[in-house]
N, C-alpha and C. Protein backbone atom coordinates (compact mmCIF):
# COMPACT_ATOMS: atom_id res chain seq x y z
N UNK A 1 74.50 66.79 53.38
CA UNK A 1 74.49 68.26 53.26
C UNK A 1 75.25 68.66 51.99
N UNK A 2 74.87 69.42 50.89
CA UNK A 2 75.23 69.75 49.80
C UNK A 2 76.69 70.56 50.32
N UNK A 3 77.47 70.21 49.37
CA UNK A 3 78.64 70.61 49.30
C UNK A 3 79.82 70.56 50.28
N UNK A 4 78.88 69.31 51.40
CA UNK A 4 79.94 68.71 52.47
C UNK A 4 80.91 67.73 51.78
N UNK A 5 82.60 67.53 52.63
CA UNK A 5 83.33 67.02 51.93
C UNK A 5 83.33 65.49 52.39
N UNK A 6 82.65 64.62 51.81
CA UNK A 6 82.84 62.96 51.72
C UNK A 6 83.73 62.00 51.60
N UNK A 7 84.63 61.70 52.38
CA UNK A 7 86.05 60.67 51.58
C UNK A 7 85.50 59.57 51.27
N UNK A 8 84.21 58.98 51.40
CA UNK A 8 83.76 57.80 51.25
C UNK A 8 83.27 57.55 49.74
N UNK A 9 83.74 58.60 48.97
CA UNK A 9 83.08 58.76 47.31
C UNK A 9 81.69 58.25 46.74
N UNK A 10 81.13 58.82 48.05
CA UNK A 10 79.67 58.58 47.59
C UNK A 10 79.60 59.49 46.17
N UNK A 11 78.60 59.23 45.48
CA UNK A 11 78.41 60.25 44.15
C UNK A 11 77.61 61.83 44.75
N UNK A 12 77.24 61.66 45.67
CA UNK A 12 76.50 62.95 46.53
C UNK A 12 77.57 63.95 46.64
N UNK A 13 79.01 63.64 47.08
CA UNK A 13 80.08 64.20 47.16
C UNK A 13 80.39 64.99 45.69
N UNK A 14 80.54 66.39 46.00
CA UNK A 14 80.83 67.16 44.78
C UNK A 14 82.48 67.53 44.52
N UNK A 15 82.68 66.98 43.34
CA UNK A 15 84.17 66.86 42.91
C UNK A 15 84.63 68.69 42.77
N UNK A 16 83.28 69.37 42.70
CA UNK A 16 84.30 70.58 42.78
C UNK A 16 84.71 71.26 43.55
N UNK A 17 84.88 70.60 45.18
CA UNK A 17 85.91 70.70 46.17
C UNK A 17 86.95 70.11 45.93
N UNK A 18 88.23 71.34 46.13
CA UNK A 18 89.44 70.68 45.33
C UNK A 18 90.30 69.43 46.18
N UNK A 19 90.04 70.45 47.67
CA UNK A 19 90.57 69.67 48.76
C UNK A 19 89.91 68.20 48.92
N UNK A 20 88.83 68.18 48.63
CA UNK A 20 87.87 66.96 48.44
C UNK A 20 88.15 65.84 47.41
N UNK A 21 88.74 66.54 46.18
CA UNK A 21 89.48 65.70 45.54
C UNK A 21 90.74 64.99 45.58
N UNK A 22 91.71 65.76 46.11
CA UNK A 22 92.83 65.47 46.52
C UNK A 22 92.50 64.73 47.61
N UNK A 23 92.11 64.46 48.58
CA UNK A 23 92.28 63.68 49.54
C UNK A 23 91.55 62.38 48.87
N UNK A 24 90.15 62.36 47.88
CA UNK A 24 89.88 61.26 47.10
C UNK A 24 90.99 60.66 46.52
N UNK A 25 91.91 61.32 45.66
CA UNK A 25 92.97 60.49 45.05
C UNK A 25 94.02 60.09 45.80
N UNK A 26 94.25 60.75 47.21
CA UNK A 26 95.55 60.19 48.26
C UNK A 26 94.96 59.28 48.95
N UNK A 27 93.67 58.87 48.86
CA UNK A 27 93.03 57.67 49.31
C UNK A 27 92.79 56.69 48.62
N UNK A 28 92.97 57.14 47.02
CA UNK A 28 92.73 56.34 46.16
C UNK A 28 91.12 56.00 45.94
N UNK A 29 90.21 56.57 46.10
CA UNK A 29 89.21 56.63 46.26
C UNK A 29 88.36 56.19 44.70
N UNK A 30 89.05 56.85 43.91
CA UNK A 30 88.56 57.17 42.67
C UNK A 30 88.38 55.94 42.08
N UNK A 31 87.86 55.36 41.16
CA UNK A 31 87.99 54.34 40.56
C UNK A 31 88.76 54.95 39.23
N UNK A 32 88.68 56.05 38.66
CA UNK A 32 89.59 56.44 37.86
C UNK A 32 90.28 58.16 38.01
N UNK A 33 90.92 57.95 37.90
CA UNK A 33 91.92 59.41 38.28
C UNK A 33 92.03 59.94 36.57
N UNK A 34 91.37 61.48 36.44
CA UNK A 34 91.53 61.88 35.39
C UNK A 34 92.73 62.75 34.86
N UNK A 35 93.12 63.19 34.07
CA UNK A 35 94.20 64.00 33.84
C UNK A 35 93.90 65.17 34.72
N UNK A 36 92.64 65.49 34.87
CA UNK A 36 92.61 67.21 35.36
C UNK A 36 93.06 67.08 37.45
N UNK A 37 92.35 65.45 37.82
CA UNK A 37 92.71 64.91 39.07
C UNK A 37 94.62 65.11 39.31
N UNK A 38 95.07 64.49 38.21
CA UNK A 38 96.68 64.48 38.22
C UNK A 38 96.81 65.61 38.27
N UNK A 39 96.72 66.83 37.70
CA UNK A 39 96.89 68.07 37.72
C UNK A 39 96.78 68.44 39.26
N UNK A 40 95.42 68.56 39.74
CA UNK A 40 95.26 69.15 40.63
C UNK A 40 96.30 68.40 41.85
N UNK A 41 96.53 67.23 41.98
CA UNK A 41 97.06 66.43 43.10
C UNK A 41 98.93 66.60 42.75
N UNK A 42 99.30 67.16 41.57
CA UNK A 42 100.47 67.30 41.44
C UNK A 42 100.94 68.82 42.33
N UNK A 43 99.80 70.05 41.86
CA UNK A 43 100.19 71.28 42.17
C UNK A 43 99.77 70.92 43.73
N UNK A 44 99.11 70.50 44.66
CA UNK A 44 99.04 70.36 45.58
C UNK A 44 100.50 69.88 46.34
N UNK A 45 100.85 68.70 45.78
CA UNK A 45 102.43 68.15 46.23
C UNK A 45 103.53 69.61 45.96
N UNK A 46 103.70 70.04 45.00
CA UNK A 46 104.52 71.18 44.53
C UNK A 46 104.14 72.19 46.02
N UNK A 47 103.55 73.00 46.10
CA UNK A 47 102.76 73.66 47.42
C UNK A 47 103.15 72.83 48.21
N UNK A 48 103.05 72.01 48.84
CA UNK A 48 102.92 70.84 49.92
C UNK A 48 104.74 71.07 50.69
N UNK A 49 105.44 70.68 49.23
CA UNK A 49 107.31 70.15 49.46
C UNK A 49 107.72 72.02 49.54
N UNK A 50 106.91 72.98 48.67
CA UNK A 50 107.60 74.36 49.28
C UNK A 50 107.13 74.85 50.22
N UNK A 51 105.98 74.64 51.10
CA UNK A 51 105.91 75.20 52.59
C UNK A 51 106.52 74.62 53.40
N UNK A 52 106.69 72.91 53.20
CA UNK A 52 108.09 72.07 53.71
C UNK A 52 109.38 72.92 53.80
N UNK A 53 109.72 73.32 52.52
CA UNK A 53 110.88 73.72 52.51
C UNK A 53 111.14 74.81 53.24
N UNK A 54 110.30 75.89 53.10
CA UNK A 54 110.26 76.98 53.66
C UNK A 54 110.17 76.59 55.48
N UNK A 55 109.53 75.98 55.91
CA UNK A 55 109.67 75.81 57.32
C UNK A 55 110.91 75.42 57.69
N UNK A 56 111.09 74.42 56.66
CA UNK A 56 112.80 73.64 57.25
C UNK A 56 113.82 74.84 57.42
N UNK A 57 113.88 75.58 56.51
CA UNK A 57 114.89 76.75 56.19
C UNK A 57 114.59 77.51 57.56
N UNK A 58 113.21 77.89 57.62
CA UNK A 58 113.29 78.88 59.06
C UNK A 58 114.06 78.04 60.33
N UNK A 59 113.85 77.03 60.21
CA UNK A 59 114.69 76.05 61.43
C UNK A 59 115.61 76.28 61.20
N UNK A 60 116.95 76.48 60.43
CA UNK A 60 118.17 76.21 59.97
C UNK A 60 118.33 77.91 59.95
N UNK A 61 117.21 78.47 59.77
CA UNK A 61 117.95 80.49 59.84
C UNK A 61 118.92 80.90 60.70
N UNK A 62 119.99 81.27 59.78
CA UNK A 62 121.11 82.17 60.73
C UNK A 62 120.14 82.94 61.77
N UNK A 63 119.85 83.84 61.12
CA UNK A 63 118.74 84.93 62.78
C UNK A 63 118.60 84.35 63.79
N UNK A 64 117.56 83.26 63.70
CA UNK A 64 117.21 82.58 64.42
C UNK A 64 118.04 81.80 65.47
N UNK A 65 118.89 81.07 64.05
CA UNK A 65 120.48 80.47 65.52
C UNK A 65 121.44 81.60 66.49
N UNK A 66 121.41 83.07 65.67
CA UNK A 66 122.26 83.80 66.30
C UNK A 66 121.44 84.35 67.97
N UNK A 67 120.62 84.31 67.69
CA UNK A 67 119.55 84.58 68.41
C UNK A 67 119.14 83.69 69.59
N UNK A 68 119.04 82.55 69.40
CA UNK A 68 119.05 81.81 70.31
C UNK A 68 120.95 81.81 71.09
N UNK A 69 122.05 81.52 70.24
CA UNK A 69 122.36 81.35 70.60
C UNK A 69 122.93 82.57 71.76
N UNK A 70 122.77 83.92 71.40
CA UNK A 70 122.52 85.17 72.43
C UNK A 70 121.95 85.06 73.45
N UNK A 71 120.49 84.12 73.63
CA UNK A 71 120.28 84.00 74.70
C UNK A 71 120.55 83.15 75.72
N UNK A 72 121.32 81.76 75.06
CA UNK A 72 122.50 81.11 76.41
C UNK A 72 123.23 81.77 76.40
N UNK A 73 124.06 82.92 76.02
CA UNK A 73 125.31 83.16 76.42
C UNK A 73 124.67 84.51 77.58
N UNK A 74 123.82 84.96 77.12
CA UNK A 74 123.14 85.59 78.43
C UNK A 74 122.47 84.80 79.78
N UNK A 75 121.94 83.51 79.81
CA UNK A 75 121.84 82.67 80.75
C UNK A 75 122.93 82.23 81.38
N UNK A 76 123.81 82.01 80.41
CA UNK A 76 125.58 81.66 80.90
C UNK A 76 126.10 82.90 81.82
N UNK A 77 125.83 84.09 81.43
CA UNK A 77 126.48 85.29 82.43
C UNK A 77 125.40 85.32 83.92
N UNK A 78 123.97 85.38 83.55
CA UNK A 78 122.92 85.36 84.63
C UNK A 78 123.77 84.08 85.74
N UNK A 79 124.24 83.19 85.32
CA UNK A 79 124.50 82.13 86.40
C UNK A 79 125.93 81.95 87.08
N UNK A 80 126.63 82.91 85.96
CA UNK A 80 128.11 83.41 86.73
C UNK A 80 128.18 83.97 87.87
N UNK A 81 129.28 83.42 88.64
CA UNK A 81 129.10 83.28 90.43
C UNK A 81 130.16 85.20 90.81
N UNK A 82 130.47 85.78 89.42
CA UNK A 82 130.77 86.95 89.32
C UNK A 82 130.16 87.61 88.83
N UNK A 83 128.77 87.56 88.49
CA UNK A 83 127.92 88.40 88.10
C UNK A 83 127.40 89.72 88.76
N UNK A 84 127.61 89.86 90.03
CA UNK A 84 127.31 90.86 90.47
C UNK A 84 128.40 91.79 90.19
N UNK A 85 129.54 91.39 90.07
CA UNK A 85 130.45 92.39 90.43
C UNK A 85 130.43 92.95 88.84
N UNK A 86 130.06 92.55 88.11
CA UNK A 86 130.30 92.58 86.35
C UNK A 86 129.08 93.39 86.01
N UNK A 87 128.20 93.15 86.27
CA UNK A 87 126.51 93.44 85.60
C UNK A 87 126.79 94.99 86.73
N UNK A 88 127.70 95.70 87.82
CA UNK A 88 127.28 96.84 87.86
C UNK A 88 128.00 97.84 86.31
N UNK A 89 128.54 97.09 85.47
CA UNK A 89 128.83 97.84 84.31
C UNK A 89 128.60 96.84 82.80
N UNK A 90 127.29 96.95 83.16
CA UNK A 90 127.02 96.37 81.61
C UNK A 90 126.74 97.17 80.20
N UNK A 91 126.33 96.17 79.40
CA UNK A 91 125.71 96.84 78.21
C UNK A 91 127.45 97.88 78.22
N UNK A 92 127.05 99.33 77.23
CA UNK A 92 127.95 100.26 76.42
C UNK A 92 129.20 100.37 77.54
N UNK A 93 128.45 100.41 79.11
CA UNK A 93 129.60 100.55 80.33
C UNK A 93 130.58 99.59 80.18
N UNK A 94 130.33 98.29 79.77
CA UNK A 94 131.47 97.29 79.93
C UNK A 94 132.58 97.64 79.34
N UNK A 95 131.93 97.25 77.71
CA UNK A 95 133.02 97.82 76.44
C UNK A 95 133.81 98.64 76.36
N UNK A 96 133.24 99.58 76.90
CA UNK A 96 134.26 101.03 76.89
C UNK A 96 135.42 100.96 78.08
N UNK A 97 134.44 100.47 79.40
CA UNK A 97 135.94 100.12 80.32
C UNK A 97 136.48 99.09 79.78
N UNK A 98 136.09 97.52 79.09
CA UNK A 98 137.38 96.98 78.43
C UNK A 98 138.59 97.87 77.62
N UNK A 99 137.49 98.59 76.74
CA UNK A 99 138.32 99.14 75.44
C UNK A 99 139.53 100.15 76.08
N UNK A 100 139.18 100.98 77.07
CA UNK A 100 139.47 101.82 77.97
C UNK A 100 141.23 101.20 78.13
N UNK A 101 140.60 99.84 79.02
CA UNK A 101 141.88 99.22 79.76
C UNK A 101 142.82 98.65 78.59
N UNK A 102 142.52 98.05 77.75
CA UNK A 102 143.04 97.55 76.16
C UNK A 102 143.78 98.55 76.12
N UNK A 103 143.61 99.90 75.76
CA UNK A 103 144.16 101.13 75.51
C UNK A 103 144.73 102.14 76.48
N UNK A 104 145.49 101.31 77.00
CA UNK A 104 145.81 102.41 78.59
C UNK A 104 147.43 103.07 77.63
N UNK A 105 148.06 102.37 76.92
CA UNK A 105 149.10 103.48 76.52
C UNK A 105 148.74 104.74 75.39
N UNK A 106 147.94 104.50 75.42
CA UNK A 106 147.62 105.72 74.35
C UNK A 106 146.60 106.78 74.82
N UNK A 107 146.52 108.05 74.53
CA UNK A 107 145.02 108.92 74.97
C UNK A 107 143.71 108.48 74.49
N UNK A 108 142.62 108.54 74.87
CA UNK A 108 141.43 108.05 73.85
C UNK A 108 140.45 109.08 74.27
N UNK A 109 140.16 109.36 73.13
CA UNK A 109 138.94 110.56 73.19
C UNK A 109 137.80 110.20 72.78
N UNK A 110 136.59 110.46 73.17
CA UNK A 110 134.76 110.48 72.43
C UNK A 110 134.80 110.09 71.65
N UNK A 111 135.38 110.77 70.28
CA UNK A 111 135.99 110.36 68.80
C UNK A 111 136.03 108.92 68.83
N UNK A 112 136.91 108.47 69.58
CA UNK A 112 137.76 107.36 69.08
C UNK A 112 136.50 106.18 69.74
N UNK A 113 135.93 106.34 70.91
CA UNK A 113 134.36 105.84 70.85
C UNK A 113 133.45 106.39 70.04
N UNK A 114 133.06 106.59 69.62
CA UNK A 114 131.91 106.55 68.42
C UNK A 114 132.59 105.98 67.80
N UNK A 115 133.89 105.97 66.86
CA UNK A 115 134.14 105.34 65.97
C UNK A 115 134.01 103.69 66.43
N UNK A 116 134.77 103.37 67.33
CA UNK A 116 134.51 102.25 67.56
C UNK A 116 133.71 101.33 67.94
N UNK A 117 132.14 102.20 68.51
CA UNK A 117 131.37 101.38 68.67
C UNK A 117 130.43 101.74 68.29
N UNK A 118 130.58 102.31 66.85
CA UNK A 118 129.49 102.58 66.11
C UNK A 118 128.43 103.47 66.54
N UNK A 119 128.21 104.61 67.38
CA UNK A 119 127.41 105.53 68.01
C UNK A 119 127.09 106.58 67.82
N UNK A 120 126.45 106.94 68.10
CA UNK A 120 126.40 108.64 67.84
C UNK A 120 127.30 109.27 68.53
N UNK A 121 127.28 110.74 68.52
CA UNK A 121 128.22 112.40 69.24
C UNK A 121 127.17 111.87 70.92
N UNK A 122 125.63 112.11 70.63
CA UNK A 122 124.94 112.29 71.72
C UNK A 122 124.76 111.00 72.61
N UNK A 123 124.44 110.37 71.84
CA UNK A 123 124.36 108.86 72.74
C UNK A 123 126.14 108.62 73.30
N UNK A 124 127.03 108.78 72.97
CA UNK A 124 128.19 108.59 73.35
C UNK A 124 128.28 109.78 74.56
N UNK A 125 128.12 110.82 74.38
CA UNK A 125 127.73 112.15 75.53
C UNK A 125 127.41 111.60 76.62
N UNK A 126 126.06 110.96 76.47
CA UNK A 126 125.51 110.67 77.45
C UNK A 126 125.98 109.31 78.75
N UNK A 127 126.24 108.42 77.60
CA UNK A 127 127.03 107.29 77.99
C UNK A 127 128.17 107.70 79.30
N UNK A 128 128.90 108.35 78.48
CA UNK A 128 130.02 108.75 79.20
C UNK A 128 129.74 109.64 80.71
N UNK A 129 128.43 110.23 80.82
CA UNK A 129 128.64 111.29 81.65
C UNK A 129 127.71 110.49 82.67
N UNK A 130 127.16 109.31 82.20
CA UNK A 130 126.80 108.08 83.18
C UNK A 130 127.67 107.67 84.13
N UNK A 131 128.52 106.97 83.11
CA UNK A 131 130.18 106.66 84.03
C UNK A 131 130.89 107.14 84.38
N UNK A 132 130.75 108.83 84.18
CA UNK A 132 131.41 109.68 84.87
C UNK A 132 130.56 109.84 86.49
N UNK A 133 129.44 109.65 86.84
CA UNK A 133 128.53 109.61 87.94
C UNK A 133 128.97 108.27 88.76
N UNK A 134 128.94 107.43 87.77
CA UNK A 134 128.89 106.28 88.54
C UNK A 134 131.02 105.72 89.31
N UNK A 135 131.70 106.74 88.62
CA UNK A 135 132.62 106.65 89.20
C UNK A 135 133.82 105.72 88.23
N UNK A 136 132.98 105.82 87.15
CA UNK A 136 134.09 104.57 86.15
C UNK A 136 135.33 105.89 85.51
N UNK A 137 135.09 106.57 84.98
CA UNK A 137 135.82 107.40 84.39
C UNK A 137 136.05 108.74 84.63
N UNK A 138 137.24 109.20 84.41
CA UNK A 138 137.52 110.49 84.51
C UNK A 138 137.94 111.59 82.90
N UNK A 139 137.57 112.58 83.40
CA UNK A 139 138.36 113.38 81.92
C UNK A 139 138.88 114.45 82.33
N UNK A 140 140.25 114.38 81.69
CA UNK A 140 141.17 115.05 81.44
C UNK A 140 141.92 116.06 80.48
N UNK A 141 142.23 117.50 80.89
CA UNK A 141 142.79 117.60 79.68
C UNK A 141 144.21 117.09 78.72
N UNK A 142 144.49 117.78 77.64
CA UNK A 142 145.56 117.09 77.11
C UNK A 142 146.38 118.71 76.85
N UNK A 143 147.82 118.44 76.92
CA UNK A 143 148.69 119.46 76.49
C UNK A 143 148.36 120.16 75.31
N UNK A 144 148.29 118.84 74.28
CA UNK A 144 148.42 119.67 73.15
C UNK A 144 147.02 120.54 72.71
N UNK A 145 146.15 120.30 73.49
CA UNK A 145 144.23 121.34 72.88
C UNK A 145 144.01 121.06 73.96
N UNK A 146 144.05 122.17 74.40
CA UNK A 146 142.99 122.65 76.13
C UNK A 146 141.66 121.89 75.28
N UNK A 147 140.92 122.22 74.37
CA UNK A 147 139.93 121.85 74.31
C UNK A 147 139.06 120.17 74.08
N UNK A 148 140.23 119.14 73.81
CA UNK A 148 140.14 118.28 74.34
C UNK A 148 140.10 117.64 75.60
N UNK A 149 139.79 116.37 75.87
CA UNK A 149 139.55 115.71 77.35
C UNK A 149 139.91 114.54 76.89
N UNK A 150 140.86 113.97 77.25
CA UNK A 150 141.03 112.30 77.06
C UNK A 150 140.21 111.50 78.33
N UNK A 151 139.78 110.20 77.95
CA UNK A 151 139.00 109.60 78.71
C UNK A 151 139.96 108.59 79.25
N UNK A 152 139.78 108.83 81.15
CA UNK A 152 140.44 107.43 81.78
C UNK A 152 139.76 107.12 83.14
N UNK A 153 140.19 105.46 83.31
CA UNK A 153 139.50 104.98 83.76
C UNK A 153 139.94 105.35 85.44
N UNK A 154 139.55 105.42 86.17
CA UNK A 154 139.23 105.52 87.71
C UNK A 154 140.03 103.95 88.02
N UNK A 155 140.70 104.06 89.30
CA UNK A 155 141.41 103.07 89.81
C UNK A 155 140.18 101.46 90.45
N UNK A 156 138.39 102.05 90.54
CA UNK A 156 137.21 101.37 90.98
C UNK A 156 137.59 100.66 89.67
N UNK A 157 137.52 101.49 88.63
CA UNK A 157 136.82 100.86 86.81
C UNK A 157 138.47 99.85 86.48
N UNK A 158 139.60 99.96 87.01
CA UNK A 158 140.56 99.28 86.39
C UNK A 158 140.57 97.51 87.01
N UNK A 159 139.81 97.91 88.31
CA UNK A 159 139.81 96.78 89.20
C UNK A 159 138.09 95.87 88.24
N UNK A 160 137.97 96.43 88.17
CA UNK A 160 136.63 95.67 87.54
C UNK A 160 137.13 95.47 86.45
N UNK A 161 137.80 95.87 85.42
CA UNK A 161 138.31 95.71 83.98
C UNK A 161 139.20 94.27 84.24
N UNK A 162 139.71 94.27 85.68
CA UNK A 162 140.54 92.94 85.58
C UNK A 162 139.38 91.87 85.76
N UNK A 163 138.25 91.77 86.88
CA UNK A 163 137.74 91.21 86.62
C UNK A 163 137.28 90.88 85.37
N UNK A 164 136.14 91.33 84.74
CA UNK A 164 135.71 91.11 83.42
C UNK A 164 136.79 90.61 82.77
N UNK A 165 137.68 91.09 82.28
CA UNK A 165 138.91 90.32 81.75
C UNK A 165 138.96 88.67 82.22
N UNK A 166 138.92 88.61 82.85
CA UNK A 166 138.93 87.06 83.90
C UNK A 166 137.86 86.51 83.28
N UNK A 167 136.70 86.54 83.93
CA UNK A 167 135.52 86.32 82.85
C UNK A 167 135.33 86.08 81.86
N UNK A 168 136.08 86.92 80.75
CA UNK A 168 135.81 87.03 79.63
C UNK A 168 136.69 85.82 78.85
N UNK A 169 137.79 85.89 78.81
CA UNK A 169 138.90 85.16 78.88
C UNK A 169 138.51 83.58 79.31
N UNK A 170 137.47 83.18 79.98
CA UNK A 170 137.00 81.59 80.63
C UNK A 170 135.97 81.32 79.29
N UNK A 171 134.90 83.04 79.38
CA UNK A 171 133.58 82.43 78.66
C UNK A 171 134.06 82.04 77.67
N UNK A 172 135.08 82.76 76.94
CA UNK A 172 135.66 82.54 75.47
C UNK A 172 136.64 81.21 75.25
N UNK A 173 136.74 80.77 76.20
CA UNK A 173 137.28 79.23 75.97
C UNK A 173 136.50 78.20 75.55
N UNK A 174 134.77 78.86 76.77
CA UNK A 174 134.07 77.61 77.27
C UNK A 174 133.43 77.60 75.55
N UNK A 175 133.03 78.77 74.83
CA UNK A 175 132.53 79.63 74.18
C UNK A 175 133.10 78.45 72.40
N UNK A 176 134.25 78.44 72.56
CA UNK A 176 135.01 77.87 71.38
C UNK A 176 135.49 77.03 71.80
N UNK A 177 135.61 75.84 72.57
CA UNK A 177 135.61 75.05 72.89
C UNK A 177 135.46 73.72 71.67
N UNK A 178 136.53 73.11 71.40
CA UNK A 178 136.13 71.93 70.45
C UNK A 178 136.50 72.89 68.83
N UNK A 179 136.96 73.99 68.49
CA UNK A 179 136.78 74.53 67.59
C UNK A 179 138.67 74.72 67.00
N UNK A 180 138.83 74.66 66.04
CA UNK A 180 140.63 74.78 65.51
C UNK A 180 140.71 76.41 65.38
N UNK A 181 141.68 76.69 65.36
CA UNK A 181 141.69 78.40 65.21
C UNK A 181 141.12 78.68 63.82
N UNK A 182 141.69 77.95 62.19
CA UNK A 182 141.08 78.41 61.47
C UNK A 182 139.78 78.72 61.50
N UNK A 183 138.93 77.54 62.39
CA UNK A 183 137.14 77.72 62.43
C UNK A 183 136.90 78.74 62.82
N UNK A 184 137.99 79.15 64.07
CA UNK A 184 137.54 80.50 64.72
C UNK A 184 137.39 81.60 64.23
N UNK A 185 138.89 81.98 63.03
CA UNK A 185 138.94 83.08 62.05
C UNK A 185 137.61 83.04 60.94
N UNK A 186 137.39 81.41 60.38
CA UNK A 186 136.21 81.61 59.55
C UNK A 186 134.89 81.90 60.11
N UNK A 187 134.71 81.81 61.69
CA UNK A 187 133.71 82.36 62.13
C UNK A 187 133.43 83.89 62.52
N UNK A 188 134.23 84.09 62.53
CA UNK A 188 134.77 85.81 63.06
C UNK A 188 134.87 86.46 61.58
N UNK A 189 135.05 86.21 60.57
CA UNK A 189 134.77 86.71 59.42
C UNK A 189 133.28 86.64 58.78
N UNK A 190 132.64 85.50 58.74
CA UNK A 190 131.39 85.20 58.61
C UNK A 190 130.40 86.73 59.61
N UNK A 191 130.82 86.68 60.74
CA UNK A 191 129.95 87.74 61.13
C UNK A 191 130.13 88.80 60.86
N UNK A 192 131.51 89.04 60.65
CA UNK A 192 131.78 90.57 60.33
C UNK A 192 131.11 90.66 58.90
N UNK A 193 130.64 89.79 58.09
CA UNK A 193 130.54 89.84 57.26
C UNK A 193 128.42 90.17 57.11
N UNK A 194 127.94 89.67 57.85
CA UNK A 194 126.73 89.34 58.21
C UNK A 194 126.57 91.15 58.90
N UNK A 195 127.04 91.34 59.49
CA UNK A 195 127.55 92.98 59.96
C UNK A 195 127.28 93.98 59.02
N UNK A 196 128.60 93.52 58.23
CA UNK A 196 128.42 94.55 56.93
C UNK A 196 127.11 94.80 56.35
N UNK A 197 126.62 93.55 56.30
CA UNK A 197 125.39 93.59 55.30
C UNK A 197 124.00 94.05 55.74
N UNK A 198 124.21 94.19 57.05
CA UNK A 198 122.84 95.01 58.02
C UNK A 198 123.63 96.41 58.21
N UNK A 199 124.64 97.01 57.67
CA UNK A 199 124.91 98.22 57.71
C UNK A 199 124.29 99.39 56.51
């Protein structure tokens, strides 16, 4: 069939299939390999070692490792024998009752969440008036501006803050495990750093 590809170098076989050639000369097929053959079988290798490369690199992608590794540490919580008591305040609920309990000597206002966890006025609104339903938090006013409300936690949300604390405190052993503190600081900088740069 005209213009089918032959490795057997019959002369029927048409050399101006490129792929047809190249596999002639990686078979050695040719009885002579011309300069324009070297050409073509060189840029083929060149192509060949950079889609190599490029695959290898996607294997080795930060994204990719951070990513996976997000999803054992979420299989790791799914199989925690305290998961129920933890997962009724997940996601933005957790953080804020950690951050909450972290910060029990001081007032903390809305403000001082958004700033810290990067949020909006409204999504933080809302957040809050979740856990105000669900019984995690209370608001209060403050002496100095009636028109403030400092945010605190409910005596339910302090008892769960110890849990999680407990929790948290194991995963983060199991978590860095095998690691010297400097690794730890150079890893904890590395992301903050990886952070910055998607900001």
């Amino acid at each position: 069939m005209r213009g089918a590809c032959h490795l057997s170098c019959k002369k029927r076989c048409p050399n101006k299939n490129i792929l047809c050639r190249i596999w002639k000369i990686r078979l050695n097929c040719n009885k002579s390999v011309n300069s324009i053959d070297v050409k073509i079988l060189y840029r083929y290798n060149v192509v060949r070692q950079t889609i190599l490369k490029g695959v290898d690199d996607m294997e080795r992608a930060v994204g990719k490792e951070l990513r996976s590794l997000n999803n054992l540490i979420m299989r790791h919580f799914e199989n925690s024998p305290r998961r129920k008591q933890i997962e009724s305040a997940t996601g933005t609920n957790g953080w804020i009752i950690v951050y909450l309990s972290r910060n029990r000597e001081r007032d903390i206002f809305q403000k001082d969440l958004e700033t810290q966890f990067g949020i909006t006025r409204s999504t933080t609104s809302k957040v809050l008036n979740l856990m105000e339903r669900k019984g995690f938090i209370q608001r209060e006013k403050v002496a100095c501006d009636a028109r403030l409300k400092k945010i605190v936690l409910t005596p339910m949300a302090l008892e769960l803050s110890d849990e999680m604390h407990d929790y948290a405190v194991r995963f983060e052993q199991t978590l860095t495990k095998g690691f010297t503190e400097n690794e730890q600081d150079n890893l904890l900088d590395y992301i903050q750093r990886m952070k910055t740069n998607l900001k």
